[in-house]
C-alpha atoms as a PDB file:
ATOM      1  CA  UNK A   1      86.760  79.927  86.518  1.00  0.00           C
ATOM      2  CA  UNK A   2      90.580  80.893  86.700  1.00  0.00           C
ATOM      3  CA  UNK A   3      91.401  82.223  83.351  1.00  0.00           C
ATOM      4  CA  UNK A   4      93.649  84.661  84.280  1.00  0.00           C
ATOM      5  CA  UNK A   5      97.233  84.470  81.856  1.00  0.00           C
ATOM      6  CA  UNK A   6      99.947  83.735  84.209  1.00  0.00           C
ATOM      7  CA  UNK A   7     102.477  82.502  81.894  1.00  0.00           C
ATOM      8  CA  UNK A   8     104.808  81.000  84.230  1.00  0.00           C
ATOM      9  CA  UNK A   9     108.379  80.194  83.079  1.00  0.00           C
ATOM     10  CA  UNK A  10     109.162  76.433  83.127  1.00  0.00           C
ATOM     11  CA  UNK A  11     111.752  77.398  86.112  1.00  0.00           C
ATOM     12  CA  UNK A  12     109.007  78.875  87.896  1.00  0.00           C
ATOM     13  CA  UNK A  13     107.164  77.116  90.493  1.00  0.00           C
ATOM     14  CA  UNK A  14     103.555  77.982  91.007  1.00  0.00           C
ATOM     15  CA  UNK A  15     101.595  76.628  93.851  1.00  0.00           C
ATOM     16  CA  UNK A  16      98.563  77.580  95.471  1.00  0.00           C
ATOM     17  CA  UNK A  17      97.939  77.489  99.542  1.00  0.00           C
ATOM     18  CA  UNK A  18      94.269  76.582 100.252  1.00  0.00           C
ATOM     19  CA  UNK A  19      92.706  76.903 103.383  1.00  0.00           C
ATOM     20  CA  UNK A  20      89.313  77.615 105.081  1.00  0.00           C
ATOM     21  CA  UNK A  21      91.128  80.345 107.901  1.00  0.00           C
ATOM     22  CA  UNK A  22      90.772  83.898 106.511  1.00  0.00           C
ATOM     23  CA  UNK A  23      94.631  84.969 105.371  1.00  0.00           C
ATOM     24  CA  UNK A  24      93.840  88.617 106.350  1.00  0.00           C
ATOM     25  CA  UNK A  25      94.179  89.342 109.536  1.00  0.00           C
ATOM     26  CA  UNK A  26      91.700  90.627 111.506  1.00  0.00           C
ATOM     27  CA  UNK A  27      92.564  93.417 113.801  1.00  0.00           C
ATOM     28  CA  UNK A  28      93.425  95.518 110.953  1.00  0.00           C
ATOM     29  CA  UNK A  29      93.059  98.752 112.080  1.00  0.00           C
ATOM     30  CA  UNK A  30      90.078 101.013 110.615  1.00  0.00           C
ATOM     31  CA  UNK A  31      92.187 103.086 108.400  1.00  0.00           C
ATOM     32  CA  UNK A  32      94.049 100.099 107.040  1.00  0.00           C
ATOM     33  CA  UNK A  33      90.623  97.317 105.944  1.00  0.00           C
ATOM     34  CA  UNK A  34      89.749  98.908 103.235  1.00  0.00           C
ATOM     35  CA  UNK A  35      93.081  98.796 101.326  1.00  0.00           C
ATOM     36  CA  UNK A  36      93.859  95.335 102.098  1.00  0.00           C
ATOM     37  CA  UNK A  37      90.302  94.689 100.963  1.00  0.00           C
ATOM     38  CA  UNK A  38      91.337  96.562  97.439  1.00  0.00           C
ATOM     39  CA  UNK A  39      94.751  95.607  97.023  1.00  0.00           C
ATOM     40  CA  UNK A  40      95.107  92.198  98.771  1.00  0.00           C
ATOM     41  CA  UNK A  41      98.353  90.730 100.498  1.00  0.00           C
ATOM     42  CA  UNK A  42     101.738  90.211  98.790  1.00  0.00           C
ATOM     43  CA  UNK A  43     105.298  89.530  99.609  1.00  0.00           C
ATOM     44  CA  UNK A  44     109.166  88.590  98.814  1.00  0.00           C
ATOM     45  CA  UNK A  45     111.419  86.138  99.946  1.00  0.00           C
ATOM     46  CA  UNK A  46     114.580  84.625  99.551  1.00  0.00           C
ATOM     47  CA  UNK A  47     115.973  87.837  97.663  1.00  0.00           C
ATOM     48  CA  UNK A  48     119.205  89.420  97.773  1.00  0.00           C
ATOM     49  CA  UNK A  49     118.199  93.036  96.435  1.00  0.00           C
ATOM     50  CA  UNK A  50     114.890  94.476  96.322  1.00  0.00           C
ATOM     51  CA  UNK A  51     111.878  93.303  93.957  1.00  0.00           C
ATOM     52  CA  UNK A  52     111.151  95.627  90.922  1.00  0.00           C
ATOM     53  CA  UNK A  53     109.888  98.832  91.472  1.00  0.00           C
ATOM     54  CA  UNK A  54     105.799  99.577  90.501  1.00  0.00           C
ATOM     55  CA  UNK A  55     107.262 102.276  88.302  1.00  0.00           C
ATOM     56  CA  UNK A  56     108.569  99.093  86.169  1.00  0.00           C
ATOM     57  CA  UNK A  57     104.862  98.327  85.588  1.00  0.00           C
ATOM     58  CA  UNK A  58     103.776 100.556  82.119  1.00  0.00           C
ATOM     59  CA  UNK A  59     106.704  98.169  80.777  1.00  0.00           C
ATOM     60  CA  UNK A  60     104.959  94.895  81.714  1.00  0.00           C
ATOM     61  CA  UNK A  61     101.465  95.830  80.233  1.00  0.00           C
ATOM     62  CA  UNK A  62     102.343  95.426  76.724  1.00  0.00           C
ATOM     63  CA  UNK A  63     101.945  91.230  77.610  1.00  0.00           C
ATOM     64  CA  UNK A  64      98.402  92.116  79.049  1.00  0.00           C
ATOM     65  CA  UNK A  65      97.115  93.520  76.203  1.00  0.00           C
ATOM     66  CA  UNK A  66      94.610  91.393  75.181  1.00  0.00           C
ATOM     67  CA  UNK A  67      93.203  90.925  78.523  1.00  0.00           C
ATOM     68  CA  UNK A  68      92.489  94.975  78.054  1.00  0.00           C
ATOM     69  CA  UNK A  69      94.891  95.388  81.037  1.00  0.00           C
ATOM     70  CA  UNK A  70      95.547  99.239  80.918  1.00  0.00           C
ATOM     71  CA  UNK A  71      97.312 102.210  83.157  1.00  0.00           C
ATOM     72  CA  UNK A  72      94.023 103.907  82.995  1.00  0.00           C
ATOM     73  CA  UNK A  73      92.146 100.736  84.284  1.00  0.00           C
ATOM     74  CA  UNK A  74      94.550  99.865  86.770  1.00  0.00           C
ATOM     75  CA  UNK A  75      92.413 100.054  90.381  1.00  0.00           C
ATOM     76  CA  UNK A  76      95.132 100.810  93.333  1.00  0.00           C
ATOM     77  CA  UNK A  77      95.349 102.701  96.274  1.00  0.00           C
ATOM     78  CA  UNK A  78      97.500 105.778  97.034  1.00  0.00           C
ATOM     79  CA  UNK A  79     100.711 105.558  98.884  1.00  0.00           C
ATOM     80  CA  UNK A  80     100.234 105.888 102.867  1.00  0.00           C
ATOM     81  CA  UNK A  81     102.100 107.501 105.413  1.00  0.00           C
ATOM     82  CA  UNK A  82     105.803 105.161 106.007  1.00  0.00           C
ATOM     83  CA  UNK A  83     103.430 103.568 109.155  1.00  0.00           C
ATOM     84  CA  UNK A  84     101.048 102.553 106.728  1.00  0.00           C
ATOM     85  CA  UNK A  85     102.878 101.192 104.375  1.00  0.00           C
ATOM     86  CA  UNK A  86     104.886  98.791 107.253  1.00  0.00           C
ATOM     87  CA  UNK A  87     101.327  97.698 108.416  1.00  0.00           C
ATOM     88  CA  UNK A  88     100.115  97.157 105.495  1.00  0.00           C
ATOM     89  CA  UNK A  89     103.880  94.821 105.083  1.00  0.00           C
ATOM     90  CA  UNK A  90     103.088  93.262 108.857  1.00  0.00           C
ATOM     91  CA  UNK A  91      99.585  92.818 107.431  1.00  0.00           C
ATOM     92  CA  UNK A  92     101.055  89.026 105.433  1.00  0.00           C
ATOM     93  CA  UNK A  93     103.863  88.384 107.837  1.00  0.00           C
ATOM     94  CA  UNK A  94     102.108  84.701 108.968  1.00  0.00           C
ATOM     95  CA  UNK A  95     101.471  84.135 105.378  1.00  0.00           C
ATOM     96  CA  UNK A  96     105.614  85.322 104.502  1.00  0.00           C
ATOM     97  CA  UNK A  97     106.573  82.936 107.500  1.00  0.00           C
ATOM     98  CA  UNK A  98     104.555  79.822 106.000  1.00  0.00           C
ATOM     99  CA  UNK A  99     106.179  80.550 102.479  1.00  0.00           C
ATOM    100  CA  UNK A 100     109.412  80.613 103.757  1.00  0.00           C
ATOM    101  CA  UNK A 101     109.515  77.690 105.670  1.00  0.00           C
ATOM    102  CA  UNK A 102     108.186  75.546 102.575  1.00  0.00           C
ATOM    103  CA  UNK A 103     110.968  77.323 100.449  1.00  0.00           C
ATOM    104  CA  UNK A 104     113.632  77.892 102.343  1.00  0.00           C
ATOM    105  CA  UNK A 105     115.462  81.401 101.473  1.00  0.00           C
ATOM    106  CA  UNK A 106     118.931  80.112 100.805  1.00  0.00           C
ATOM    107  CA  UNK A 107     117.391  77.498  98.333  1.00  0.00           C
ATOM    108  CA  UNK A 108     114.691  79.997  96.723  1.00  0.00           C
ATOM    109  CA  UNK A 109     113.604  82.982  95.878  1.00  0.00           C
ATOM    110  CA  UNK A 110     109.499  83.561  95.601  1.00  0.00           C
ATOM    111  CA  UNK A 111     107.029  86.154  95.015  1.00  0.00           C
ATOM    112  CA  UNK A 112     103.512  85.329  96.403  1.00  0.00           C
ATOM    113  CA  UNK A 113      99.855  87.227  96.759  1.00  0.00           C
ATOM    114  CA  UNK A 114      96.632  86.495  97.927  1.00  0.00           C
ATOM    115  CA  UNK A 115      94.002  88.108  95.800  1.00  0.00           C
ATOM    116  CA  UNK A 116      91.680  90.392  97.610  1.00  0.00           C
ATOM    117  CA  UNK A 117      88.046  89.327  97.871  1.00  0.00           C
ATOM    118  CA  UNK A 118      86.630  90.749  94.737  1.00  0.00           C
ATOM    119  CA  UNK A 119      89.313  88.467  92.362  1.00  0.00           C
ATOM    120  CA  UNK A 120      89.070  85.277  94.077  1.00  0.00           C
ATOM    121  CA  UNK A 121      87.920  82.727  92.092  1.00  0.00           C
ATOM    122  CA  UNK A 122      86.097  81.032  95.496  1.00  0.00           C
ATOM    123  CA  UNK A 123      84.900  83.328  97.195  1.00  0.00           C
ATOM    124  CA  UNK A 124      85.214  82.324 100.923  1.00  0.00           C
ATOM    125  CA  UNK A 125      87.924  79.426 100.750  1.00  0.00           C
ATOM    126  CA  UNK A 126      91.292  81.516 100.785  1.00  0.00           C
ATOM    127  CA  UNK A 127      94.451  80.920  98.815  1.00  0.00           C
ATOM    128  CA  UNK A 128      97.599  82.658  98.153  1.00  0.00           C
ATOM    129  CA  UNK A 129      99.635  82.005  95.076  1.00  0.00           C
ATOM    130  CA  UNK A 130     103.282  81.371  95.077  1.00  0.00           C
ATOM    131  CA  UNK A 131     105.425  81.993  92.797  1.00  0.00           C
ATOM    132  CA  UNK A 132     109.144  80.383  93.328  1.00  0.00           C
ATOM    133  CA  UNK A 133     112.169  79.680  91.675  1.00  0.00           C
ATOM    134  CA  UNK A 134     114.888  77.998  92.688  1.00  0.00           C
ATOM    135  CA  UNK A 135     118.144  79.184  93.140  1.00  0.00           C
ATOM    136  CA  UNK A 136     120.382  76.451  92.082  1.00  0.00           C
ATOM    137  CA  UNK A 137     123.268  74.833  93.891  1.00  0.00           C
ATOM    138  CA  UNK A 138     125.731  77.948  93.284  1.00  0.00           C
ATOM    139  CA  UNK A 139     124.166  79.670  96.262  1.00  0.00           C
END
């Protein structure tokens, strides 16, 4: 069971992408499996400055509270050399092109993940979550 708190604002679109292909890839090199194994996939689109920096992140916990959501529980890798940390990025570029052809970037703006093994809720049928909003006819 899903019980995890998203607490989406009503502007907020969440969707899930099912599908029976894996959504890692995999020819991830040696050095790289393991984190993408711990920390999943992620990505932005549609955005006109950067997404939040993690050092935002002690701020956020408060809402997790009662989930006992905690710095010291917190399970994420270090920080890898620059390479690492673009091929880790390249790692959910097929996933980043599917999102942004269903939400087109002019139109919306969306955060999305797919939960490494050990969180998914079916283990062995892959999903990413996506999180969009849309950007309204100003833009």
């Amino acid at each position: 069971m899903n019980d995890w708190p998203y607490s989406v604002p009503p502007e907020i679109e969440h969707s899930l992408i099912w599908t029976r292909l894996p959504m890692t890839p995999t020819d991830l090199p040696p050095s790289l499996a393991p984190r993408i194994a711990q920390d999943g996939l992620w990505g932005f689109t549609g955005n006109d400055s950067p997404p939040p920096s993690p050092s935002l992140l002690p701020a956020c916990l408060p809402a997790l509270a009662e989930w006992g959501v905690t710095m010291d529980n917190l399970i994420r890798s270090p920080k890898g050399t620059p390479e690492e940390e673009e091929r880790v990025k390249r790692a959910g570029d097929e996933i980043s092109t599917f999102v942004k052809r269903r939400w087109n970037e002019d139109e919306w703006e969306t955060a999305w993940f797919v939960n490494p093994p050990r969180l998914q809720s079916i283990p062995g049928l892959a999903h990413a979550h996506v999180f969009a909003k849309y950007k309204g006819k100003d833009n």
